[in-house]
Protein backbone atom coordinates (compact mmCIF):
# COMPACT_ATOMS: atom_id res chain seq x y z
CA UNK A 1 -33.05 10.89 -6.34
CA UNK A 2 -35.92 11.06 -9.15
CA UNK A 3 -37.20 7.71 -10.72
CA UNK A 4 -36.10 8.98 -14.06
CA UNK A 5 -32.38 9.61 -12.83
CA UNK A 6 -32.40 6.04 -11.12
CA UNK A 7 -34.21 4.48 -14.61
CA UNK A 8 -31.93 6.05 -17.26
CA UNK A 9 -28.72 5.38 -14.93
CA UNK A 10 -29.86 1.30 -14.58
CA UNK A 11 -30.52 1.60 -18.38
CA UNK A 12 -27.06 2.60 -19.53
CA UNK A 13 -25.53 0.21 -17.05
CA UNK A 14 -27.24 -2.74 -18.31
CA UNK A 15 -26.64 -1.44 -22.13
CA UNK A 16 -23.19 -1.64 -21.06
CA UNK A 17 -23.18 -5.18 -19.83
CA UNK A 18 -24.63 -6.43 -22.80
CA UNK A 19 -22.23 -5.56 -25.18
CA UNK A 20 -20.05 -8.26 -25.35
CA UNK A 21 -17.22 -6.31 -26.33
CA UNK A 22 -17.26 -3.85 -23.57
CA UNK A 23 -15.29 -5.28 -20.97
CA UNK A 24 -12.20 -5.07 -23.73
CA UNK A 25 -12.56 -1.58 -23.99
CA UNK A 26 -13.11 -0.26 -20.35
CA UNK A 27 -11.82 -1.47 -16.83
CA UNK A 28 -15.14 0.50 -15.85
CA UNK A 29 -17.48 -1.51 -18.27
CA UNK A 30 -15.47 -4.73 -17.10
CA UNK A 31 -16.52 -4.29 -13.46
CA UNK A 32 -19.83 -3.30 -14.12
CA UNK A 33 -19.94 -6.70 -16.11
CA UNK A 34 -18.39 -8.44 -12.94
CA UNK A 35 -21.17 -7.06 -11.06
CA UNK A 36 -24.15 -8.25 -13.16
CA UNK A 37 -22.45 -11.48 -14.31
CA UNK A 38 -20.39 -12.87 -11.83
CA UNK A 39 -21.99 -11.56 -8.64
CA UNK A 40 -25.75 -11.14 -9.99
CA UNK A 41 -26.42 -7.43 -8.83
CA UNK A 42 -29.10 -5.39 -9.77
CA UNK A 43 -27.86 -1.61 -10.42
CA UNK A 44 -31.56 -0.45 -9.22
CA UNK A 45 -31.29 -2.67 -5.86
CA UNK A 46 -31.92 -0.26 -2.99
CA UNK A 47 -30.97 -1.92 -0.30
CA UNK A 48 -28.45 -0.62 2.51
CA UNK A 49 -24.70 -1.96 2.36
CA UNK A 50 -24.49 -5.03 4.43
CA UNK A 51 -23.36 -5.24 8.04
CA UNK A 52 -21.12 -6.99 10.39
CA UNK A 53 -22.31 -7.40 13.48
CA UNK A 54 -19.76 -6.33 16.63
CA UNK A 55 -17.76 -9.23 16.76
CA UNK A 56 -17.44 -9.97 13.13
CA UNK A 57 -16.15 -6.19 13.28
CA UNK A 58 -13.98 -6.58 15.92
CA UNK A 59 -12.57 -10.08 14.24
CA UNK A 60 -12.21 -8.15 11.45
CA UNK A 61 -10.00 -5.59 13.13
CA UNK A 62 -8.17 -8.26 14.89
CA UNK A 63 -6.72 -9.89 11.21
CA UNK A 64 -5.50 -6.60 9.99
CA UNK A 65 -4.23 -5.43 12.93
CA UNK A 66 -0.65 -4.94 12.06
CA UNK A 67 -1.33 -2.56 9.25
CA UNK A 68 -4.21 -0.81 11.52
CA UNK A 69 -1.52 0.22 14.25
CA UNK A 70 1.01 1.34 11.66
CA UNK A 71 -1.90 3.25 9.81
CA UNK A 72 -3.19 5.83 12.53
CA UNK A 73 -0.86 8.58 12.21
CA UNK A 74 -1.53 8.43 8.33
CA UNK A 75 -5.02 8.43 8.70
CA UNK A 76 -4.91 11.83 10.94
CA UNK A 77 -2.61 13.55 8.59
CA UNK A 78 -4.90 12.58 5.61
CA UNK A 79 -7.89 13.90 7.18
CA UNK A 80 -6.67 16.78 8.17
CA UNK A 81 -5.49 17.47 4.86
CA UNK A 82 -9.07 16.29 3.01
CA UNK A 83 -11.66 16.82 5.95
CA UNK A 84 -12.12 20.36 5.36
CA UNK A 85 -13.79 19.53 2.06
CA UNK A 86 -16.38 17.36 3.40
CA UNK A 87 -14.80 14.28 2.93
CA UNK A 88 -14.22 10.92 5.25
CA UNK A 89 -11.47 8.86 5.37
CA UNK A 90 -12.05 4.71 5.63
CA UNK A 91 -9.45 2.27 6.41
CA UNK A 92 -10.79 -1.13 4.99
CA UNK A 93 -9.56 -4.81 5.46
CA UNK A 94 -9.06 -6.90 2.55
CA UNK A 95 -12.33 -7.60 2.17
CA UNK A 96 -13.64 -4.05 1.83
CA UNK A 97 -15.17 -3.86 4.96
CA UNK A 98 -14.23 -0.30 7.01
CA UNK A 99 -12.71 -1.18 10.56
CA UNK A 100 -11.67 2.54 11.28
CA UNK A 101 -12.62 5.87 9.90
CA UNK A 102 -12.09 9.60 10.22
CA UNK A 103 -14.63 11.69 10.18
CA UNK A 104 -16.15 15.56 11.04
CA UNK A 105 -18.59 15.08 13.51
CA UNK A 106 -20.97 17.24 11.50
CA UNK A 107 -21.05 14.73 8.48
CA UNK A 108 -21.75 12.06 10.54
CA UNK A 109 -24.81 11.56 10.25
CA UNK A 110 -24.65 11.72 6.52
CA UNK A 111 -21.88 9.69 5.85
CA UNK A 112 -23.70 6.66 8.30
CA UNK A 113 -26.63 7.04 6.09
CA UNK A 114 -24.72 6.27 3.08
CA UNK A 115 -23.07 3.42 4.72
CA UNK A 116 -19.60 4.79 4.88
CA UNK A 117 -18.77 3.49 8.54
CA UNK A 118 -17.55 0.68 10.14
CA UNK A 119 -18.68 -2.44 9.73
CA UNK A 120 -20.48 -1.76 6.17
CA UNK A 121 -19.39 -4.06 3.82
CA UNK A 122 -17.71 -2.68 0.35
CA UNK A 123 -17.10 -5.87 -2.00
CA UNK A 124 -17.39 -5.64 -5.05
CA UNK A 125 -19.11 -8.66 -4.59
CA UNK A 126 -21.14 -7.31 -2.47
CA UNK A 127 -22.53 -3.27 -3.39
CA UNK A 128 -21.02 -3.88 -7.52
CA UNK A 129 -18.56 -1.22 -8.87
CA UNK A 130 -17.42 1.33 -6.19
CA UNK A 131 -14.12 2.42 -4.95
CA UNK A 132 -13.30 0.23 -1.88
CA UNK A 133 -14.72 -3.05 -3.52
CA UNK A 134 -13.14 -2.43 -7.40
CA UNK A 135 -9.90 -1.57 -5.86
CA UNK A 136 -9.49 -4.46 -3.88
CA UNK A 137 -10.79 -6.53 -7.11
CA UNK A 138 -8.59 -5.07 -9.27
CA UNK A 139 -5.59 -4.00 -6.72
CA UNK A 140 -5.13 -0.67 -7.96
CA UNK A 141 -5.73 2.89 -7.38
CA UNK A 142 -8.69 4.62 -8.66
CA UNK A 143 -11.64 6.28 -8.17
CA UNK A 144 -15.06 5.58 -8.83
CA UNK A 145 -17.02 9.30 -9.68
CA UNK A 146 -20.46 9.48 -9.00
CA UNK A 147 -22.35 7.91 -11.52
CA UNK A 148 -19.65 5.76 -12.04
CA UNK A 149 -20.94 3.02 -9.24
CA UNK A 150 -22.83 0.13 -10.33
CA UNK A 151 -25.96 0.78 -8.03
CA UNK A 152 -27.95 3.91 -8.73
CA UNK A 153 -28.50 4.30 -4.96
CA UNK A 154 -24.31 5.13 -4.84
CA UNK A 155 -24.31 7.68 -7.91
CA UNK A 156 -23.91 10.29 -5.14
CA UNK A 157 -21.08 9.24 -4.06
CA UNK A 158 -17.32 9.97 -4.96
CA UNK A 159 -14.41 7.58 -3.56
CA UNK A 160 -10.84 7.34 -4.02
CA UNK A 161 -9.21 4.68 -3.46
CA UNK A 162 -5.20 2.95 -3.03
CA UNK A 163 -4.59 -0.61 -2.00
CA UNK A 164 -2.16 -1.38 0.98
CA UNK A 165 -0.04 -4.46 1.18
CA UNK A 166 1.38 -5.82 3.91
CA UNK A 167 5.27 -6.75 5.24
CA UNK A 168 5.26 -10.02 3.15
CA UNK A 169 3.46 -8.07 -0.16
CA UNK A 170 -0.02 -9.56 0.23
CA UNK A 171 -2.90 -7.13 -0.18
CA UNK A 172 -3.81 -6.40 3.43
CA UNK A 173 -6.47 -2.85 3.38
CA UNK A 174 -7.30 0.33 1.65
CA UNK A 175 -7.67 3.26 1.97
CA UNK A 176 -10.76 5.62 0.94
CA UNK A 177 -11.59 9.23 0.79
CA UNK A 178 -15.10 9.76 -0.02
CA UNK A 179 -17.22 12.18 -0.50
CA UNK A 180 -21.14 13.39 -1.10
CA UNK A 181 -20.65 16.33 -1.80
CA UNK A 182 -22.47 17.14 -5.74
CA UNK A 183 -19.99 20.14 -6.05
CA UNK A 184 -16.46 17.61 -6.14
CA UNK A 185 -15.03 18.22 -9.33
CA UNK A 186 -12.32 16.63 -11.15
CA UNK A 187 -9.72 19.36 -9.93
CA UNK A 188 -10.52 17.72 -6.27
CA UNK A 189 -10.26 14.31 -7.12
CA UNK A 190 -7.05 14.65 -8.41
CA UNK A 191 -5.69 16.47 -5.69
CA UNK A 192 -6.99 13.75 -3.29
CA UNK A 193 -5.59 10.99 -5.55
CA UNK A 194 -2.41 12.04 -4.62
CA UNK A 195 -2.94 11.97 -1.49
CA UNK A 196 -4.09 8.88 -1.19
CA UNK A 197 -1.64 7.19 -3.31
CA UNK A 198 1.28 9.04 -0.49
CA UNK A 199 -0.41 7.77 2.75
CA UNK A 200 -0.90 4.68 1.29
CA UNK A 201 2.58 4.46 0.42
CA UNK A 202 4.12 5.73 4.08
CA UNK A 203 1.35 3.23 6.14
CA UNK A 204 3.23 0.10 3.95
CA UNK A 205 6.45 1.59 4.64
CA UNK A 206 5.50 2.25 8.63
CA UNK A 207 4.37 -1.39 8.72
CA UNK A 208 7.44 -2.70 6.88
CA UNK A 209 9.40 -1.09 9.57
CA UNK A 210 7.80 -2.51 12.61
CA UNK A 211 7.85 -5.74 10.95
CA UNK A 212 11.82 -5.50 10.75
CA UNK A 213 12.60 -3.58 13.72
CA UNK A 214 16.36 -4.49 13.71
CA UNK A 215 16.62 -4.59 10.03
CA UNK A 216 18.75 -1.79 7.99
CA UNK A 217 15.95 -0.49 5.76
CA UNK A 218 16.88 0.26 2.15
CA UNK A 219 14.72 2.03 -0.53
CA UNK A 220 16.04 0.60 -3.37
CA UNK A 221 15.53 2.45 -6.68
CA UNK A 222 16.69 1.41 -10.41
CA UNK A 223 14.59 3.80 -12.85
CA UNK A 224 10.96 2.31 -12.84
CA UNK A 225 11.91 -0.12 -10.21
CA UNK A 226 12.01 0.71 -6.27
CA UNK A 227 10.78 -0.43 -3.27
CA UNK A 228 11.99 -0.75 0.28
CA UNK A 229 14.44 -3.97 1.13
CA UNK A 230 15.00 -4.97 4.89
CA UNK A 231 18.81 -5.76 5.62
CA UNK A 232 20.41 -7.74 8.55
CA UNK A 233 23.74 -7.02 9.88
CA UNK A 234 25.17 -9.46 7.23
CA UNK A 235 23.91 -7.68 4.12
CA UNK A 236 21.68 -10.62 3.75
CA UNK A 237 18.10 -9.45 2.93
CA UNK A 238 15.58 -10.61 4.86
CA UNK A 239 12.21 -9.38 3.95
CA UNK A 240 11.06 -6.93 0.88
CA UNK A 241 8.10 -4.38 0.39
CA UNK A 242 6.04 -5.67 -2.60
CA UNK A 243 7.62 -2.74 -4.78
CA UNK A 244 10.93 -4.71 -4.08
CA UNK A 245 9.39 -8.13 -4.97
CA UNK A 246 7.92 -6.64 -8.16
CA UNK A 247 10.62 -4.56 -8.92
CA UNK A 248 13.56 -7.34 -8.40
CA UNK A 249 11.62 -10.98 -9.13
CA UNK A 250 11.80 -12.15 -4.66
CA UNK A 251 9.68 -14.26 -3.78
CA UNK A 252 8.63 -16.02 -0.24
CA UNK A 253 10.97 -19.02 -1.31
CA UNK A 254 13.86 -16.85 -2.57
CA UNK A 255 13.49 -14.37 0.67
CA UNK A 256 13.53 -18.01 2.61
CA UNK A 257 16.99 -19.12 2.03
CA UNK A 258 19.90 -16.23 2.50
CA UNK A 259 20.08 -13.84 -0.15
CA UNK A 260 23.26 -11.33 -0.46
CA UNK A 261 21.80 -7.96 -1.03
CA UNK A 262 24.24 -7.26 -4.07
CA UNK A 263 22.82 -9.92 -6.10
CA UNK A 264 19.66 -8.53 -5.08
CA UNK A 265 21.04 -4.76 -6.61
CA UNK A 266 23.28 -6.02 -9.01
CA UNK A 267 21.74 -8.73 -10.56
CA UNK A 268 23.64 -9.59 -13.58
CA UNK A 269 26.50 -7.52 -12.78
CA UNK A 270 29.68 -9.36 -11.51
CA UNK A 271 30.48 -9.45 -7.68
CA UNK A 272 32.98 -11.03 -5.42
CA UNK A 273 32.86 -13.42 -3.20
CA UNK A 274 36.51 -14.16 -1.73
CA UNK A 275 37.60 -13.98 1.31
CA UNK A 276 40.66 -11.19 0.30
CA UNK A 277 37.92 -8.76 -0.93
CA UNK A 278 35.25 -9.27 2.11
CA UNK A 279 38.14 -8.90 4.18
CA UNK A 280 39.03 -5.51 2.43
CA UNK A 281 35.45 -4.27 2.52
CA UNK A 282 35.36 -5.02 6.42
CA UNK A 283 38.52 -2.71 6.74
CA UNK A 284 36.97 0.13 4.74
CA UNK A 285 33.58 -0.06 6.70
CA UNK A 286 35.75 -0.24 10.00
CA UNK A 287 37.62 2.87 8.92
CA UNK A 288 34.65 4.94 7.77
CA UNK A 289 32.91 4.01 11.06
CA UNK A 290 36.23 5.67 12.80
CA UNK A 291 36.21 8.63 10.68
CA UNK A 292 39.47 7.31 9.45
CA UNK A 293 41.30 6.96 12.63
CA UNK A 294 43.07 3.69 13.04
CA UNK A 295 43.64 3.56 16.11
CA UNK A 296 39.33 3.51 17.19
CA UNK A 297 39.26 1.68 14.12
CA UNK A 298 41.57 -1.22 15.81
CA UNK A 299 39.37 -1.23 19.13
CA UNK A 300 36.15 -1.46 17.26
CA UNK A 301 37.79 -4.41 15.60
CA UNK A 302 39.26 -6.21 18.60
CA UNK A 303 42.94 -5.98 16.93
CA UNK A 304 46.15 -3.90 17.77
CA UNK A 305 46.79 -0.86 16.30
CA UNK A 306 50.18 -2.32 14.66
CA UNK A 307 48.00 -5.56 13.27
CA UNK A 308 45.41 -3.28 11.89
CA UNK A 309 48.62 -1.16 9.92
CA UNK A 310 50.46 -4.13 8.48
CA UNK A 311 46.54 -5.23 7.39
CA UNK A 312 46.14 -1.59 5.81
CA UNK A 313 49.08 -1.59 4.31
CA UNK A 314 48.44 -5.29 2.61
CA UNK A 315 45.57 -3.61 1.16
CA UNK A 316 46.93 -0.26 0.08
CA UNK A 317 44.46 1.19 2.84
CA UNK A 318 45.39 4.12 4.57
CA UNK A 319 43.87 5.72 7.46
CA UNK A 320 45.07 8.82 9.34
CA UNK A 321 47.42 8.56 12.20
């Protein structure tokens, strides 16, 4: 990298972070500012990302080991589908440090020189602007382009970047694609974003399902609104992606006490609660379950076939014969 490419790349950052109206205008010119102000980085700081040594790695692992487990067939699909272009692939903990990676074997080397490996770590707080660490900051998908990193020594880099929140909605990891290669155009980048943003999406749902192994899983959709809402055996919900949580106001306290999955649904919208209508619901589950035959219907529910009639016909339910 020539000393007039690392000069005039420090110079427009630091123009940047002295215009006090910047950080209004760009989410890009606000973490640069972040990484001057707040964290006191120098863009021409040449230094190596930090490293954890082997246990604080392995700790590391350890605290985000749910999401890890649920993560590994995403991660091989993802590489497969972006490895071919010279990219990596980084799962990060929360705090932006890499605990597993995918990798050629042939970019090794180069990727471990740029400190895209385990162990390095990728705060913002630490390395300024880049994908892992202003993702995390900002918990969003992006992707920081070359010469969009705070430190001149990253402006080779490209990185593309989702969050990933746990079983309880709490940002847990994330998950990076990078690249070094100076031929990734925008065409790439958006091709990877999506990819990204889908394996991202199907590790949260993988870890939301071995959270609530015995849970009904719904995806619950409403326009704009969706998510994924864990169901026990008596429609009560019991746990929510944070889609859900977003999408329909839950909470840890409201997810704490019982919570009827219609109201969840329906909020707004009358329901019923009486005993005449659960009991007529129950029939017409019973009854679907038996493909309409009353008498299997009567077994499942512990009742004679001529108590399970005079109950249809109470209703105006009618199964077939």
């Amino acid at each position: 990298m020539s000393e007039a490419h690392t000069q005039g790349h420090a110079d427009r950052v630091m123009a940047v972070v002295s215009d006090p109206s910047a950080p209004a205008r760009s989410a890009l010119a606000a973490s640069w500012v972040r990484s001057a102000a707040l964290y006191g980085l120098d863009p021409e700081e040449t230094r190596s990302p930090q490293t954890l040594t082997e246990s604080e790695l392995r700790q590391a692992r350890e605290q985000v080991e749910p999401v890890l487990h649920a993560a590994q067939a995403s991660l091989d699909r993802l590489f497969l589908t972006v490895g071919a272009s010279g990219c990596c692939v980084l799962f990060t903990d929360r705090n932006g440090v890499p605990v597993d990676r995918r990798g050629a074997a042939a970019d090794d080397a180069t990727f471990h020189r740029w400190g895209l490996w385990p162990g390095a770590v990728w705060s913002e707080a630490a390395e300024g602007t880049n994908g892992i660490g202003t993702c995390l900051a900002e918990e969003r998908a992006l992707t920081i382009h070359r010469d969009q990193h705070f430190h001149t020594r990253n402006t080779g880099l490209s990185c593309t970047v989702a969050p990933i929140y746990d079983s309880q909605g709490r940002l847990a990891a994330a998950l990076d694609v990078s690249s070094a290669r100076v031929d990734f155009n925008e065409g790439m980048v958006s091709l990877i974003a999506a990819a990204v943003a889908d394996a991202a999406q199907r590790i949260e749902a993988e870890t939301f399902r071995r959270a609530f192994p015995h849970a009904r899983l719904l995806l619950a959709s409403d326009g704009e609104r969706g998510g994924l809402l864990a169901v026990d055996r008596d429609d009560l919900v019991i746990g929510a992606t944070r889609r859900a949580r977003l999408a329909y106001g839950l909470t840890d306290a409201s997810l704490a006490a019982p919570l009827p999955v219609d109201t969840v649904l329906f909020a707004g919208r009358e329901t019923s609660d009486n005993l005449r209508d659960a009991e007529r619901a129950g029939l017409q589950r019973a009854l679907a379950r038996a493909a309409g035959n009353v008498s299997a219907a009567a077994r499942a529910l512990g009742v004679s076939r001529a108590t399970l009639h005079r109950k249809l016909a109470r209703f105006g339910l009618r199964g077939r014969h």
